[in-house]
Protein backbone atom coordinates (compact mmCIF):
# COMPACT_ATOMS: atom_id res chain seq x y z
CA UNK A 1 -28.15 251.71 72.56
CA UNK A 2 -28.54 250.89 76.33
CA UNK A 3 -31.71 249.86 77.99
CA UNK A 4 -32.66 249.37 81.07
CA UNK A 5 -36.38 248.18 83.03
CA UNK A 6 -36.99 247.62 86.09
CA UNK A 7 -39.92 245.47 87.86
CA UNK A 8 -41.51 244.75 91.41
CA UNK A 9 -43.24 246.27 94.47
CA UNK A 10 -41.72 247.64 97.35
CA UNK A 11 -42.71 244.85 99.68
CA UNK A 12 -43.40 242.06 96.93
CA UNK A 13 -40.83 238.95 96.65
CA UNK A 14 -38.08 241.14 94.84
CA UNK A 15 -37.07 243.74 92.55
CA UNK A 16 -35.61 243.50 89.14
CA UNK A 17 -33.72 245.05 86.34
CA UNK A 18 -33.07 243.90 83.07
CA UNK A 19 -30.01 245.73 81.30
CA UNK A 20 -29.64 245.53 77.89
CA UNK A 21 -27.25 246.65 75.22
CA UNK A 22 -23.97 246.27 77.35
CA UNK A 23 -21.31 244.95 75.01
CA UNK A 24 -19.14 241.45 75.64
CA UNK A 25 -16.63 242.06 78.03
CA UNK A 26 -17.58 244.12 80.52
CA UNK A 27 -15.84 243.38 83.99
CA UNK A 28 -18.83 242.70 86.31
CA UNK A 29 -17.77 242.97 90.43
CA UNK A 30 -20.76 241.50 92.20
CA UNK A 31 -19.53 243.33 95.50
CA UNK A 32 -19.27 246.46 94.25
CA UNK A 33 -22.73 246.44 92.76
CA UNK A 34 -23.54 245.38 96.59
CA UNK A 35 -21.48 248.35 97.83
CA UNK A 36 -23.51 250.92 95.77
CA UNK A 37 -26.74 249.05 97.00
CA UNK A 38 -25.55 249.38 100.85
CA UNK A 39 -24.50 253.44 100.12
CA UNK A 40 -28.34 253.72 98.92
CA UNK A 41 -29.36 252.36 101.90
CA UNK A 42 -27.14 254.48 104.28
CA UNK A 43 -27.03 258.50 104.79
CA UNK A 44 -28.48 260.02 107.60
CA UNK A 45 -32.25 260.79 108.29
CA UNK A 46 -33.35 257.12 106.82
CA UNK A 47 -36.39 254.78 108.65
CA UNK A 48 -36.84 251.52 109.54
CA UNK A 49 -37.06 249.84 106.36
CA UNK A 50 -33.34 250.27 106.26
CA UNK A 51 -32.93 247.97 109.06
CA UNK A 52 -34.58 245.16 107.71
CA UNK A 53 -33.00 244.90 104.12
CA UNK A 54 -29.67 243.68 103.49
CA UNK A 55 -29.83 245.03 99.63
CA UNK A 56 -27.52 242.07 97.74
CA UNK A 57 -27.65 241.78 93.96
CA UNK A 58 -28.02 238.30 91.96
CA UNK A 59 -27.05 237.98 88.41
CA UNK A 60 -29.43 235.38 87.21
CA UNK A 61 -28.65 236.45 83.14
CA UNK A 62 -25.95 237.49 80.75
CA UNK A 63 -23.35 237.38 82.75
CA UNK A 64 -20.42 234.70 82.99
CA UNK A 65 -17.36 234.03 84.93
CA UNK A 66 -17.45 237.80 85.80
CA UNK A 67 -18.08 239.39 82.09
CA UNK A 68 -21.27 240.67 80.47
CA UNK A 69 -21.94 238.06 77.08
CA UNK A 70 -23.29 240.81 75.29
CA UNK A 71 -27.06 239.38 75.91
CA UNK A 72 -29.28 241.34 78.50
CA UNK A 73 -28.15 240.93 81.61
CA UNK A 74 -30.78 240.34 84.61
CA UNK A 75 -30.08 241.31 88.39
CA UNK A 76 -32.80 240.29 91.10
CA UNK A 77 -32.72 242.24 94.50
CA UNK A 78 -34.79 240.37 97.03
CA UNK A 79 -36.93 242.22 99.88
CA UNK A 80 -36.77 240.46 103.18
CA UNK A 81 -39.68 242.72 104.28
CA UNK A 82 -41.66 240.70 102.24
CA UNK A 83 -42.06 237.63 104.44
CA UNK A 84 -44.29 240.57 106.25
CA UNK A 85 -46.14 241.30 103.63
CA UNK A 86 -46.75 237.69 101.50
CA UNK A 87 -50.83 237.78 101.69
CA UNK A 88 -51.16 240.88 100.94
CA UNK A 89 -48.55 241.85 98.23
CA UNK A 90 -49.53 237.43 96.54
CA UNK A 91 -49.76 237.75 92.90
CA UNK A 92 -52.30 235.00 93.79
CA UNK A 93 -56.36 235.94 95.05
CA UNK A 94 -56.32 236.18 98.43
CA UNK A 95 -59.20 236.40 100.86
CA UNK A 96 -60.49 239.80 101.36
CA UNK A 97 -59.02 239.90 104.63
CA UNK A 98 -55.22 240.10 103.09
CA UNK A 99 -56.38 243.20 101.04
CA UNK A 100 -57.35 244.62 104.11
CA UNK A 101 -55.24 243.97 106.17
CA UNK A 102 -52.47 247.17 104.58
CA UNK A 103 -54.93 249.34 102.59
CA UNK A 104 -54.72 252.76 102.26
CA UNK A 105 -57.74 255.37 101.47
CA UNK A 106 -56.27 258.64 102.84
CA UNK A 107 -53.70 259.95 99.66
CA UNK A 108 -50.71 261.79 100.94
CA UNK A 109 -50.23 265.35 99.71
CA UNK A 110 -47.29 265.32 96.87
CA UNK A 111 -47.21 261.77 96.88
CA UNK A 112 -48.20 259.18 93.80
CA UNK A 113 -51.22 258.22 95.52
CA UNK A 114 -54.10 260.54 94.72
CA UNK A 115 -52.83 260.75 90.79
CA UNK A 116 -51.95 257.32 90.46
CA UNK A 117 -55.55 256.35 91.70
CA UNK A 118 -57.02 258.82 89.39
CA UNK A 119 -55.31 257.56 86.39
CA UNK A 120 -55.83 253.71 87.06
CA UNK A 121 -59.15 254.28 88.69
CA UNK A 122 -58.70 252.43 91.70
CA UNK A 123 -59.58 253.58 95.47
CA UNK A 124 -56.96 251.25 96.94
CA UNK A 125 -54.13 252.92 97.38
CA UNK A 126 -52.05 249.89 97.83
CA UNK A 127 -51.65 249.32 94.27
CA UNK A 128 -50.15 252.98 93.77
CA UNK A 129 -47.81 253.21 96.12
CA UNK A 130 -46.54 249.56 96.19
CA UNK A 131 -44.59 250.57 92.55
CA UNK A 132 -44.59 254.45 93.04
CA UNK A 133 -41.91 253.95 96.42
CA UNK A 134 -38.14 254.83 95.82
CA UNK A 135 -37.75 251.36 96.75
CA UNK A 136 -37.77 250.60 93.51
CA UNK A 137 -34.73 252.30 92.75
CA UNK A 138 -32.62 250.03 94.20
CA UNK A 139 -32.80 248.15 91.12
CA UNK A 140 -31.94 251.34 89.07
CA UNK A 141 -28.81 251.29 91.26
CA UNK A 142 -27.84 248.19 90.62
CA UNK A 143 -27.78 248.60 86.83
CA UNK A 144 -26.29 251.76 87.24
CA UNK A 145 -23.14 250.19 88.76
CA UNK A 146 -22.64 247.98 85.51
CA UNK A 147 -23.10 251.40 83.37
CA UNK A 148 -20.70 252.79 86.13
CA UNK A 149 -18.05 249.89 85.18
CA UNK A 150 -18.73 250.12 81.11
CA UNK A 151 -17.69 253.80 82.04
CA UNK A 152 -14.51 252.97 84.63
CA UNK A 153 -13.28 250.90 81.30
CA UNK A 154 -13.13 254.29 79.17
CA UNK A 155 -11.56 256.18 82.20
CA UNK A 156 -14.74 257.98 83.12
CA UNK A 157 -15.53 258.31 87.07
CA UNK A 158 -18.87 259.31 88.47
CA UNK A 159 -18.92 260.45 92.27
CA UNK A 160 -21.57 262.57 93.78
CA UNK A 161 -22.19 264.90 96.93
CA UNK A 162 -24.70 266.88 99.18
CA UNK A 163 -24.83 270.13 99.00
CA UNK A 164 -27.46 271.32 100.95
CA UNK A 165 -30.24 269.68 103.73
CA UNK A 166 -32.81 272.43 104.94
CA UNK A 167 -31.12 275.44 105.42
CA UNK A 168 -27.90 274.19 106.01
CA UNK A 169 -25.49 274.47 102.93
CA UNK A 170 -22.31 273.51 101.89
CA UNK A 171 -19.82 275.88 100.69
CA UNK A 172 -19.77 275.77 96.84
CA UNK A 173 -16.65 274.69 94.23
CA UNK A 174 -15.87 271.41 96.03
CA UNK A 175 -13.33 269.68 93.90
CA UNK A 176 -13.42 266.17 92.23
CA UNK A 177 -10.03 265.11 94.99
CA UNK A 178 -12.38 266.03 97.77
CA UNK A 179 -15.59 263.88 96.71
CA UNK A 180 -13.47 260.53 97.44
CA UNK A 181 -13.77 261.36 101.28
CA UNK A 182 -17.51 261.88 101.58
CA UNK A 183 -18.77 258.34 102.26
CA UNK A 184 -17.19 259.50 106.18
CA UNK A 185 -20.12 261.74 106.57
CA UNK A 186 -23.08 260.74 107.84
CA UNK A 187 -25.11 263.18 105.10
CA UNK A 188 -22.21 262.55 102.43
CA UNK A 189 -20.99 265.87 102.84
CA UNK A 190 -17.82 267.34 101.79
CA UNK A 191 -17.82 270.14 103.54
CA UNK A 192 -17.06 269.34 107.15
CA UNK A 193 -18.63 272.78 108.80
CA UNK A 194 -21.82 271.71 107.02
CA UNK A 195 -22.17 268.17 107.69
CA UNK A 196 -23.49 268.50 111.54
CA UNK A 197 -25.69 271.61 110.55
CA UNK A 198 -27.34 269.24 107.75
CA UNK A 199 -27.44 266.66 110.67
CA UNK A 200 -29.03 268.95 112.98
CA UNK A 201 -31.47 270.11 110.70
CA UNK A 202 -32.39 266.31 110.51
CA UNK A 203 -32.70 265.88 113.52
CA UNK A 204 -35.05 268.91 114.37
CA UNK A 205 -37.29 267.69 111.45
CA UNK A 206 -37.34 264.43 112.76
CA UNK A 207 -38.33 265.91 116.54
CA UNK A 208 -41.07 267.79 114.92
CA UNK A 209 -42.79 264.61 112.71
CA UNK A 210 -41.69 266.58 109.78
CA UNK A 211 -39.46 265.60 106.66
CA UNK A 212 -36.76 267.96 105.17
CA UNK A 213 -35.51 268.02 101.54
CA UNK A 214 -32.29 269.39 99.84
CA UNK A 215 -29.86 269.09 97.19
CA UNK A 216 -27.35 267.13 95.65
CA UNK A 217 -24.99 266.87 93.20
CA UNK A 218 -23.19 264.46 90.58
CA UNK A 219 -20.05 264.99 89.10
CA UNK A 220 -18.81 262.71 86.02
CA UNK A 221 -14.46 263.21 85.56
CA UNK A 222 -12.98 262.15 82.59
CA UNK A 223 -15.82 262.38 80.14
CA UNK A 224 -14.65 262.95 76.35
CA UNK A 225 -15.94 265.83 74.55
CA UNK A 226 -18.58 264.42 71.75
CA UNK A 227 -21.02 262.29 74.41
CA UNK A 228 -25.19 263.59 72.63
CA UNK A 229 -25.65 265.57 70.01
CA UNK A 230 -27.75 269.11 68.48
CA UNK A 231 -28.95 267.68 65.49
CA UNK A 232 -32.04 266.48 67.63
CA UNK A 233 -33.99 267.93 70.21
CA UNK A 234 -34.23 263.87 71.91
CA UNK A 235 -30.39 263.49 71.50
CA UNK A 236 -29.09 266.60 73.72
CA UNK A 237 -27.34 265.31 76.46
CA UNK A 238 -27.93 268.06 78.71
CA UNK A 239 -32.04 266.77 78.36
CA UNK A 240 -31.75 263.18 78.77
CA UNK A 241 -29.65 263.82 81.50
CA UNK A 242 -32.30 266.04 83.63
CA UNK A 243 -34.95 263.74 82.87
CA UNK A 244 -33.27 260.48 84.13
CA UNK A 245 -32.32 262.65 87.23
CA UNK A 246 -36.39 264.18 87.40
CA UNK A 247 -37.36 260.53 86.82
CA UNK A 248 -36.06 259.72 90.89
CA UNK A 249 -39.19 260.25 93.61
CA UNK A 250 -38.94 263.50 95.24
CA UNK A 251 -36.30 265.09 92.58
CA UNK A 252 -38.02 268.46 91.46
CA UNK A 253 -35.70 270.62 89.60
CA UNK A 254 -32.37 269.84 88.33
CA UNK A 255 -29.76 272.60 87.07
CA UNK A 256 -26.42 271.99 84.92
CA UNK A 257 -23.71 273.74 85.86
CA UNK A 258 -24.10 277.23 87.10
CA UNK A 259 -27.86 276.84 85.26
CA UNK A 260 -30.28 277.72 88.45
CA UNK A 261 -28.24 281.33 88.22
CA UNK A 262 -30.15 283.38 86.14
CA UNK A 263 -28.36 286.72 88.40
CA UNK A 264 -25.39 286.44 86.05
CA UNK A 265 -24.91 288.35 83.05
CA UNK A 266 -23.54 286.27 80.07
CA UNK A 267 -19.86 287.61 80.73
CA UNK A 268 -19.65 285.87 83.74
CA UNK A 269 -21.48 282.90 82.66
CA UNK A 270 -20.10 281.73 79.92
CA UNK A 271 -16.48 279.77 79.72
CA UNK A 272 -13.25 281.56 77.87
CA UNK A 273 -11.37 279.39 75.43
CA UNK A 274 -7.58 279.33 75.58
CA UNK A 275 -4.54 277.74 74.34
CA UNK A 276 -2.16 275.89 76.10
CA UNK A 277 1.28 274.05 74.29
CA UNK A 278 0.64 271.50 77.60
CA UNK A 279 -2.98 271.45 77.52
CA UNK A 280 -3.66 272.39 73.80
CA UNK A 281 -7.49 274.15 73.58
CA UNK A 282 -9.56 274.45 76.69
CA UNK A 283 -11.53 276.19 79.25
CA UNK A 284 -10.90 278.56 81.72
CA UNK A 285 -13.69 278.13 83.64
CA UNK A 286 -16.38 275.37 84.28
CA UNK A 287 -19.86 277.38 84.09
CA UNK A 288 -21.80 275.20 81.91
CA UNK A 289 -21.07 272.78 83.50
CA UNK A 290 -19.31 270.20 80.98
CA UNK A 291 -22.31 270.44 78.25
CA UNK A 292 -22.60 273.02 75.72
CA UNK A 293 -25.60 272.54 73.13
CA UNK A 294 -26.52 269.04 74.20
CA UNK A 295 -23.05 267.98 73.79
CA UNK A 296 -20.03 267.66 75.94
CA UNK A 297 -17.35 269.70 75.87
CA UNK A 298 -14.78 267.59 77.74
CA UNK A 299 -14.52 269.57 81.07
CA UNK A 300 -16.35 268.15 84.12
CA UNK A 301 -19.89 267.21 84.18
CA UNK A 302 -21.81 268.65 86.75
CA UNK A 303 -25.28 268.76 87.90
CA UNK A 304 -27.27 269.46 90.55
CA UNK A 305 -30.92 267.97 91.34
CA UNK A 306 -33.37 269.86 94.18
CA UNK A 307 -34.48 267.20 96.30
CA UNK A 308 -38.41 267.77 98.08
CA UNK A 309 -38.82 266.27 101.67
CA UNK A 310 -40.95 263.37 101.51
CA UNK A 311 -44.53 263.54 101.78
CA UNK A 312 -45.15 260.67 104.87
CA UNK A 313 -45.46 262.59 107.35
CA UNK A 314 -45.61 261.32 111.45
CA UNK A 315 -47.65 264.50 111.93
CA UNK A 316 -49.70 264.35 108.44
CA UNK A 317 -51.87 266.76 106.51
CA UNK A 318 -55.23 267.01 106.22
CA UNK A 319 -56.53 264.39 103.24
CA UNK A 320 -60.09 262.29 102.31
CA UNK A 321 -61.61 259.10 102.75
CA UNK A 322 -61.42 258.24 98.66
CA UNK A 323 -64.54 256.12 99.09
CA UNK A 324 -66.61 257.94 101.68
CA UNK A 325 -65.26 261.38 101.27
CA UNK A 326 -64.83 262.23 104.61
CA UNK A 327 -61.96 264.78 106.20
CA UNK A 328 -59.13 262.82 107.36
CA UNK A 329 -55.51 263.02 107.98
CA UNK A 330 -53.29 261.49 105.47
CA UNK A 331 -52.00 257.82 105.81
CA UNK A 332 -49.12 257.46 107.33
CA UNK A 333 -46.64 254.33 106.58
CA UNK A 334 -43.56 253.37 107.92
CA UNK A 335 -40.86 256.35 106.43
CA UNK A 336 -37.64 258.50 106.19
CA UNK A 337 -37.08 261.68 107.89
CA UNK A 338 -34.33 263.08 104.97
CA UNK A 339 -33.50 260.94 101.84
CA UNK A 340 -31.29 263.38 99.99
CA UNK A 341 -27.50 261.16 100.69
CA UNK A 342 -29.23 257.95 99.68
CA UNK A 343 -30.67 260.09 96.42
CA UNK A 344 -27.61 261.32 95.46
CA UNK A 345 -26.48 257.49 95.10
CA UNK A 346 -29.68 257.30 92.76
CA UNK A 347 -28.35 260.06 90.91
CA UNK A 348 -24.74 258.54 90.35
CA UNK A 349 -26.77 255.74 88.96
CA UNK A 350 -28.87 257.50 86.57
CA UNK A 351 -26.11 259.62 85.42
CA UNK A 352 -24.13 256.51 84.78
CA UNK A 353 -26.99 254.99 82.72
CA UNK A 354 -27.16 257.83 80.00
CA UNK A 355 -23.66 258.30 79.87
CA UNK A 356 -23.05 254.24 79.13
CA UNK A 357 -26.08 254.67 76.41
CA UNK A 358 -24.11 257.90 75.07
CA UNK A 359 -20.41 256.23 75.01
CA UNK A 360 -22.33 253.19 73.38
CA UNK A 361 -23.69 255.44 70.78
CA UNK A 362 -20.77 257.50 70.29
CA UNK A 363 -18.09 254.89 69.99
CA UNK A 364 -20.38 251.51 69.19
CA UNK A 365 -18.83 247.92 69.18
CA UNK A 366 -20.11 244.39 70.10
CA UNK A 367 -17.93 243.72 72.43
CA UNK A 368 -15.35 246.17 75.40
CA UNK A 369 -12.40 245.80 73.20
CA UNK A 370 -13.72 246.83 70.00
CA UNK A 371 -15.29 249.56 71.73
CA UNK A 372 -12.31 250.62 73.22
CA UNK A 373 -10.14 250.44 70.21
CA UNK A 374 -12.88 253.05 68.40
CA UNK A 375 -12.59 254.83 71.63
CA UNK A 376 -8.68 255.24 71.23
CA UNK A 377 -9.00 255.94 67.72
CA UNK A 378 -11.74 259.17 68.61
CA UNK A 379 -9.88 260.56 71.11
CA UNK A 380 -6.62 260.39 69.23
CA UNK A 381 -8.34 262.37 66.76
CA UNK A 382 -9.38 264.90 69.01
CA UNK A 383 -6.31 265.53 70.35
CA UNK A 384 -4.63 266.14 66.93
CA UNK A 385 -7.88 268.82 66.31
CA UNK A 386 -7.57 270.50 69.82
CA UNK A 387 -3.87 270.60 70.16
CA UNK A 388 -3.24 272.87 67.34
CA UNK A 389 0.08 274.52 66.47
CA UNK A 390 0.93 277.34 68.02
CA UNK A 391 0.57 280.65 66.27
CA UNK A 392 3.89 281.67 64.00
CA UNK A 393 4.67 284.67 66.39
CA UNK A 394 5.07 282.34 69.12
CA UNK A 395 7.40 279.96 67.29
């Protein structure tokens, strides 16, 4: 089974993730861990905070001469913001002055703030926000690029896209080919009418003090039919996959497949079966998605997550004084104007995290090469089942 934690603030010393239940072997590219870092940092719409970090990963555990040992590994990603922010974000007692100095009072509408006080019964905001920022998902990414290599090793790629910012939407049915060109786009876009009509409708938000939201998608290629199970309602894929994807700030709804279509009737929504000498048994259409029952069904995974613009706001809602009570506008603190690109890098991670856990599971092994020989030895099988023999009449 894979693990993963994270810890740290958004403007303490660093961030960190602990991975563990990666088996010995795994080929471990420092630079493209920092390559997935830098494409959560990019995409149109983001703030300023993306011009002070330079989002590099150190390995500081279970890792050597460029494999995983098979112990947890540890990766650190330091905030340079931080030398702004040492008084007040010291693990240390500071003078009152330092908790001052940054503290909030005035909760944003849809953010962590008012809730999180609530629940730890606290009135500075501070300590809320400091954990509940998307900042902290730049550790998630970099653990999700050592899931994303576990993966690479069983010949399963994970890519994702945006298909929609405001109002402006892609066209739908982009194929897997197509995703490799997206990084070109400012807003990760496929779809090349799109792309300046998403960037427009940035740009208008941004002109107003406003945020926008959107959506995005993540497509997995090459994933083996097998990956969760039915026989639980905590082992369906289809559910641990939509909650590590709801588990991102800002992601609201998430549909798999053709899912958020209820207008269908099942005729049309459902996926034919057919026989093939070339292909043996498979699909004539992609509907659900690549899961069926919690489990894959080796076509493409796809799914889509509904991103919700960001609640700091240059122009922001009316909100309270938490210890006086008093009408006031929300806080506001440095921000993005559209975070749904550098989300949909989240999403690749997450997506790569459950599927790692569910080849683990699926195919076991202490180390890559035993894993990959029961790997071989599963989908050999499963060839022999769906390539059946022709019928006699056709013989």
């Amino acid at each position: 089974m894979l693990r993963f934690f994270t810890a740290g603030e958004s403007h303490g010393p660093a961030l960190t993730a602990i991975l563990d239940g990666l088996p010995r072997g795994v080929a471990v590219d420092r630079a493209a861990i920092d390559a997935d870092l830098r494409r959560r940092q990019g995409g149109y719409g983001r703030g300023g905070r993306q011009q002070i970090e330079r989002d590099e990963v150190e390995i500081t555990g279970g890792v050597r001469h460029g494999r995983t040992l098979g112990s947890p590994v540890a990766l650190v990603v330091r905030n340079r913001d931080h030398a702004n922010w040492a008084d007040v974000m010291s693990p240390d007692p500071q003078p009152d002055a330092a908790r001052e100095r940054r503290r909030l009072r005035h909760p944003r509408p849809g953010h962590a703030d008012l809730a999180g006080a609530l629940k730890y019964g606290t009135t500075d905001l501070r300590e809320v926000l400091e954990r509940a920022s998307a900042r902290e998902t730049a550790a998630r990414v970099a653990a999700g690029a050592l899931a994303r290599a576990l993966l690479r090793a069983t010949g399963v790629e994970v890519r994702s896209h945006v298909v929609q910012i405001g109002a402006a939407a892609a066209a739908d049915g982009v194929a897997w080919d197509a995703l490799a060109e997206v990084e070109a786009s400012p807003v990760r876009c496929a779809d090349t009418d799109a792309g300046p009509r998403m960037v427009a409708a940035i740009d208008d938000a941004k002109r107003a003090g406003d945020t926008v939201g959107g959506v995005f998608e993540v497509v997995a290629h090459g994933v083996p039919p097998g990956l969760g199970s039915y026989a639980q309602w905590d082992l369906r894929l289809d559910g641990r996959l939509a909650q590590a994807l709801m588990s991102i700030p800002a992601i609201k709804a998430v549909a798999i497949g053709n899912g958020a279509d209820a207008s269908r009737p099942g005729s049309a929504t459902h996926d034919p079966i057919a026989f093939d000498p070339g292909r043996g048994v498979h699909r004539l259409s992609n509907h659900a998605g690549g899961l069926e029952g919690g489990v894959t069904n080796g076509e493409e995974l796809r799914l889509r997550a509904w991103v919700k613009p960001i609640p700091t706001l240059q122009a922001p809602l009316p909100s309270v004084d938490l210890e006086s009570g008093e009408a006031k506008p929300a806080s506001y603190e440095r921000s993005d104007t559209c975070v749904v690109p550098a989300a949909a890098v989240v999403g690749e991670a997450m997506v790569c995290l459950v599927l790692a856990d569910a080849v683990l599971r699926k195919y076991g092994g202490d180390s890559l090469d035993e894993l990959l020989h029961h790997h071989e030895a599963s989908r050999a099988g499963e060839q022999s089942l769906l390539a059946a023999r022709a019928p006699e009449s056709q013989e």
